[in-house]
Protein backbone atom coordinates (compact mmCIF):
# COMPACT_ATOMS: atom_id res chain seq x y z
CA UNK A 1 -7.92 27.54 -148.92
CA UNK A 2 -8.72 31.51 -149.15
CA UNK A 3 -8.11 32.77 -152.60
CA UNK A 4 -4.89 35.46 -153.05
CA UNK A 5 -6.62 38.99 -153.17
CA UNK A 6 -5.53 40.37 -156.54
CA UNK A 7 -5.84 44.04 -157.36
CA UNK A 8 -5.64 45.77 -160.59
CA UNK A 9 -5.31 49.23 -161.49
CA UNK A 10 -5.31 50.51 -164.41
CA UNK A 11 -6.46 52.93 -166.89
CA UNK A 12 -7.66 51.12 -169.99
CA UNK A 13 -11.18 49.92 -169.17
CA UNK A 14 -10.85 47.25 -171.96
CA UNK A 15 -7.78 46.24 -170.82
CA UNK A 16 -8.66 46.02 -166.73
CA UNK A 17 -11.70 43.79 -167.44
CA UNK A 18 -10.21 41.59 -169.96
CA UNK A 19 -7.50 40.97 -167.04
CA UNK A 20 -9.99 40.35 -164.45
CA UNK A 21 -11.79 37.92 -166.84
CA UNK A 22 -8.85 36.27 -167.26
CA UNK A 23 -7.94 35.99 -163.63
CA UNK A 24 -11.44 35.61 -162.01
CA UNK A 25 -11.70 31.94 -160.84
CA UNK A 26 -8.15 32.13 -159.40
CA UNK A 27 -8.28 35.18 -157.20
CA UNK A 28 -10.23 37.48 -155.16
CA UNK A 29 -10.44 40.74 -157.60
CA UNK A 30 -10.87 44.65 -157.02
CA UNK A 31 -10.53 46.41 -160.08
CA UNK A 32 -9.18 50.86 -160.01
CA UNK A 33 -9.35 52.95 -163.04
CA UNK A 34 -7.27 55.63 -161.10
CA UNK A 35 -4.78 56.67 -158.32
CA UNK A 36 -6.73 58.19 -155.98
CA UNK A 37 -9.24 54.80 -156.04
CA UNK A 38 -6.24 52.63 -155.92
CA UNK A 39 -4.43 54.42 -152.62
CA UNK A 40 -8.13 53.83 -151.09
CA UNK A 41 -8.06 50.22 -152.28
CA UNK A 42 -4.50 49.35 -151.40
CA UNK A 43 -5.65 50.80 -147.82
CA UNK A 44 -9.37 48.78 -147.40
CA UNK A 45 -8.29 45.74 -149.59
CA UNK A 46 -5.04 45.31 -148.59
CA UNK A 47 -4.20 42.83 -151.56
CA UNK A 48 -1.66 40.41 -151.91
CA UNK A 49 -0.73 41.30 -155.63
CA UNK A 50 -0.91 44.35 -157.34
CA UNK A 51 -1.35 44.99 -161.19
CA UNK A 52 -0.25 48.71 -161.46
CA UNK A 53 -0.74 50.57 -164.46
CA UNK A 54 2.32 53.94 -163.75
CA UNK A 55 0.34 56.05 -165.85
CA UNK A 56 -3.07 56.27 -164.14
CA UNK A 57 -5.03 59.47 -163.65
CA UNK A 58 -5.06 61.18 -160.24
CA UNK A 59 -2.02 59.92 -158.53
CA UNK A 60 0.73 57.92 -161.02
CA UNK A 61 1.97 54.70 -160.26
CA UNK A 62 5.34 55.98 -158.89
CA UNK A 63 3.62 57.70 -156.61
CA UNK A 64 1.21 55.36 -155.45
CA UNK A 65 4.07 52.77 -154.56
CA UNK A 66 6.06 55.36 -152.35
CA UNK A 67 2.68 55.84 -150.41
CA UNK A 68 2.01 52.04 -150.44
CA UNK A 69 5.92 52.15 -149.06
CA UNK A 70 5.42 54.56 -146.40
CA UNK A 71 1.84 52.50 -145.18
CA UNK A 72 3.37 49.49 -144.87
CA UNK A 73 1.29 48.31 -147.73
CA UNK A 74 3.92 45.41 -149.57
CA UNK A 75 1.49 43.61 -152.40
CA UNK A 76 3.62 42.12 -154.77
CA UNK A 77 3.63 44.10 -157.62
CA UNK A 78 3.72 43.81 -161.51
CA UNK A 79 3.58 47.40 -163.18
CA UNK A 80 2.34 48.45 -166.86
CA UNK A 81 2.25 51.29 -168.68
CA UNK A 82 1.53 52.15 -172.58
């Protein structure tokens, strides 16, 4: 069985690789630090859940889920901020 595609954006470098860590074994893993790297992502890696930190440099979270919206892009999402 293929592994769920999991990706995670978000700002806090310690806090994005101690999730992946975490999660590693159990799913497929891209990892963003910012908007403009997560719209590409969400396009090419077309991932099944998102970890979406609303606060993220370039293009906020908010933002990035209307786009996501409009593309026909439906992860499931879980969103964080500070």
């Amino acid at each position: 069985m293929e592994k769920r595609k999991l990706l995670i954006a978000e700002g806090s470098e310690d806090f994005r690789l101690a999730l992946a860590d975490a999660l590693r074994g159990a799913y497929r893993i891209c990892l963003c630090q910012d908007g403009i790297q997560t719209r590409d992502q969400l396009r090419e890696f077309r991932p099944d859940i998102l970890v979406l930190d609303l606060m993220l440099p370039g293009m906020d979270g908010l933002s990035l889920l209307q786009w996501a919206a409009d593309a026909e892009i439906c992860p499931m999402v879980l969103a964080t901020t500070r």
